[in-house]
Protein backbone atom coordinates (compact mmCIF):
# COMPACT_ATOMS: atom_id res chain seq x y z
CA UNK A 1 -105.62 43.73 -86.83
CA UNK A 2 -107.40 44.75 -83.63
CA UNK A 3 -109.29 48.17 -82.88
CA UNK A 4 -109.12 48.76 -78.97
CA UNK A 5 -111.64 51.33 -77.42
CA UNK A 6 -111.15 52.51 -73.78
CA UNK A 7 -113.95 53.84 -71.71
CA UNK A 8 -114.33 54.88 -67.80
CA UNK A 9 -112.02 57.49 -67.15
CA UNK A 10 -112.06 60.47 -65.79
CA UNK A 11 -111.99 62.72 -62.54
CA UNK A 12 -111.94 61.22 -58.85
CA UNK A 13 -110.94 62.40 -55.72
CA UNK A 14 -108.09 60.57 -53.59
CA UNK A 15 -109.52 57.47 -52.01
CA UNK A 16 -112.03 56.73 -54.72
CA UNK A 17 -112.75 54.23 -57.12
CA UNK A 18 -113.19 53.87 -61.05
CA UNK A 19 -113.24 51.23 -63.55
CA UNK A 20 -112.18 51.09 -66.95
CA UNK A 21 -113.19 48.96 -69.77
CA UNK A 22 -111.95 48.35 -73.14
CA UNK A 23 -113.63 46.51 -75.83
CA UNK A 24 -111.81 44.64 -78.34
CA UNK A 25 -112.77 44.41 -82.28
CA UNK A 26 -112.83 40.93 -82.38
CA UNK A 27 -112.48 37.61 -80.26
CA UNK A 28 -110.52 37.91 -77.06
CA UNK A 29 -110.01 34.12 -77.19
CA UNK A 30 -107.10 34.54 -79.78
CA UNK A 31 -105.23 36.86 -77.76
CA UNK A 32 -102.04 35.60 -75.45
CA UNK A 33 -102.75 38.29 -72.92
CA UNK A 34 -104.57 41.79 -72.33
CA UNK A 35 -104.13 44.55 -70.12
CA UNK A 36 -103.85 48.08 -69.14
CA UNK A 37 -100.38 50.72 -69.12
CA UNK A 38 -100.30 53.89 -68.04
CA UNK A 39 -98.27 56.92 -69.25
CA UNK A 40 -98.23 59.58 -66.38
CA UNK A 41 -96.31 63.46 -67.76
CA UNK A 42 -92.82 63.10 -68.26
CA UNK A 43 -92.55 59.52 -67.04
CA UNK A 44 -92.15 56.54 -69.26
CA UNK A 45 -95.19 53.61 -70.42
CA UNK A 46 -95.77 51.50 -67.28
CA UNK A 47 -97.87 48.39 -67.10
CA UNK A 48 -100.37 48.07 -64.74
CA UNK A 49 -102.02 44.69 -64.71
CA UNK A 50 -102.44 41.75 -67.41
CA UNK A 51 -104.41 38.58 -68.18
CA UNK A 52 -103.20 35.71 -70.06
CA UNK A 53 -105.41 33.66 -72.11
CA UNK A 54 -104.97 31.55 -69.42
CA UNK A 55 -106.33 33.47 -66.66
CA UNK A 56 -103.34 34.46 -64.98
CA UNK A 57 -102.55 37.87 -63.55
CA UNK A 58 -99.95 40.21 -63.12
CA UNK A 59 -100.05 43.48 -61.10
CA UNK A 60 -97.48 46.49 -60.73
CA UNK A 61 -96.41 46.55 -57.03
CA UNK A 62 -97.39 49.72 -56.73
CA UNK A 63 -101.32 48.95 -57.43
CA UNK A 64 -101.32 45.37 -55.64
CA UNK A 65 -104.24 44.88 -53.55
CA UNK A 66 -106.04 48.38 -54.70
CA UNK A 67 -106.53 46.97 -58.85
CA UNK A 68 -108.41 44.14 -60.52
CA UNK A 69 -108.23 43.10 -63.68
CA UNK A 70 -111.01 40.79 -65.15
CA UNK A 71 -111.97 39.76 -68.68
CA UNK A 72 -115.30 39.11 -69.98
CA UNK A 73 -114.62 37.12 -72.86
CA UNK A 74 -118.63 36.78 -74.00
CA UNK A 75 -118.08 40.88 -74.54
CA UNK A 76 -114.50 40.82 -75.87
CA UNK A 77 -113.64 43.22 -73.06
CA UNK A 78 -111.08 43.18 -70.35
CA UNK A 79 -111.79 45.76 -67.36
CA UNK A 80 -109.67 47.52 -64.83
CA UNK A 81 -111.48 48.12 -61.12
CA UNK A 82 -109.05 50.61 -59.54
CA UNK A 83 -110.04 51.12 -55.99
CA UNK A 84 -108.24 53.48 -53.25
CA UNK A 85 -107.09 55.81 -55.46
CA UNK A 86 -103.81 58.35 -55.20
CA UNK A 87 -103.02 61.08 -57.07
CA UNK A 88 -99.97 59.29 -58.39
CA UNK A 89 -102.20 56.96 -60.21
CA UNK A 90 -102.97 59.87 -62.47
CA UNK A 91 -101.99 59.02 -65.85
CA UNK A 92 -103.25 57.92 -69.08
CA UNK A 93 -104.70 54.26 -69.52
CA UNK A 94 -104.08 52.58 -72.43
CA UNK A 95 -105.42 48.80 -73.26
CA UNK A 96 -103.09 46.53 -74.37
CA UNK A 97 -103.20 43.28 -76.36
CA UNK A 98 -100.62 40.69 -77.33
CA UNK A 99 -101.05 38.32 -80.26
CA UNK A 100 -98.13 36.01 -81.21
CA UNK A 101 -97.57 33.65 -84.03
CA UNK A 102 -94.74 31.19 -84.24
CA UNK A 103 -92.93 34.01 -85.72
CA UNK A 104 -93.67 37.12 -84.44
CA UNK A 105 -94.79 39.26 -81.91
CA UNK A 106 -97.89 41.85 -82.11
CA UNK A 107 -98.76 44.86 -79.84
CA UNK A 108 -102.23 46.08 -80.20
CA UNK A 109 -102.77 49.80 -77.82
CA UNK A 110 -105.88 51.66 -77.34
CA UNK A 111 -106.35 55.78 -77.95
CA UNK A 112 -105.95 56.29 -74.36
CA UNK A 113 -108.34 57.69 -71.58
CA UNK A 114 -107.67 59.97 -68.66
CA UNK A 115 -107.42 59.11 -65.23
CA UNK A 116 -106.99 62.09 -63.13
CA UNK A 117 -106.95 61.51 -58.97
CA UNK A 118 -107.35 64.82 -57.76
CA UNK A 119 -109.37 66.57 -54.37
């Protein structure tokens, strides 16, 4: 089991910056990869950006060049730095972790913290 806690949302205006962070219950070292999805109203789950154990990333188009994603695996946390905001990056965040086995497949999600781009 893993407990995933989000922090660093909130309320920015267009053109701004915020970063999230979300600490992990235990060592990130196990994990195959982390990262961060989003959930704007009446749209579907959407990832953002992931790490691999390996240190590769993977970024939506639509944040390419304006999102970082970093892990700081002496803090079991992986970050988001979101820079260049728009309001259609307003969504929920949620962490995400993936564990795997030689036989199955885990999903690990945060609670979820508000990111609302607004002027």
């Amino acid at each position: 089991q893993v407990h995933l806690v989000e922090s660093g949302g909130g309320l920015v205006q267009p053109g701004g910056s915020l970063r999230l962070s979300c600490a992990a219950s235990r060592n990130i070292f196990s994990f195959n990869a982390m990262g961060w999805y989003r959930q704007a109203p009446g749209k579907q789950r959407e990832s953002v950006a992931e790490v691999t154990s390996g240190g590769s990333t993977n970024y939506a188009d639509s944040v390419k060049g304006r999102f970082t994603i970093s892990k700081d695996n002496a803090r079991n946390t992986v970050h988001l730095q979101m820079n260049s905001l728009k309001p259609e990056d307003t969504a929920v965040y949620y962490c995400w972790v993936l564990v795997t086995t030689t036989r199955q497949r885990y999903d690990y999600w945060g609670q979820g913290t508000q990111v609302t781009v607004s002027s």
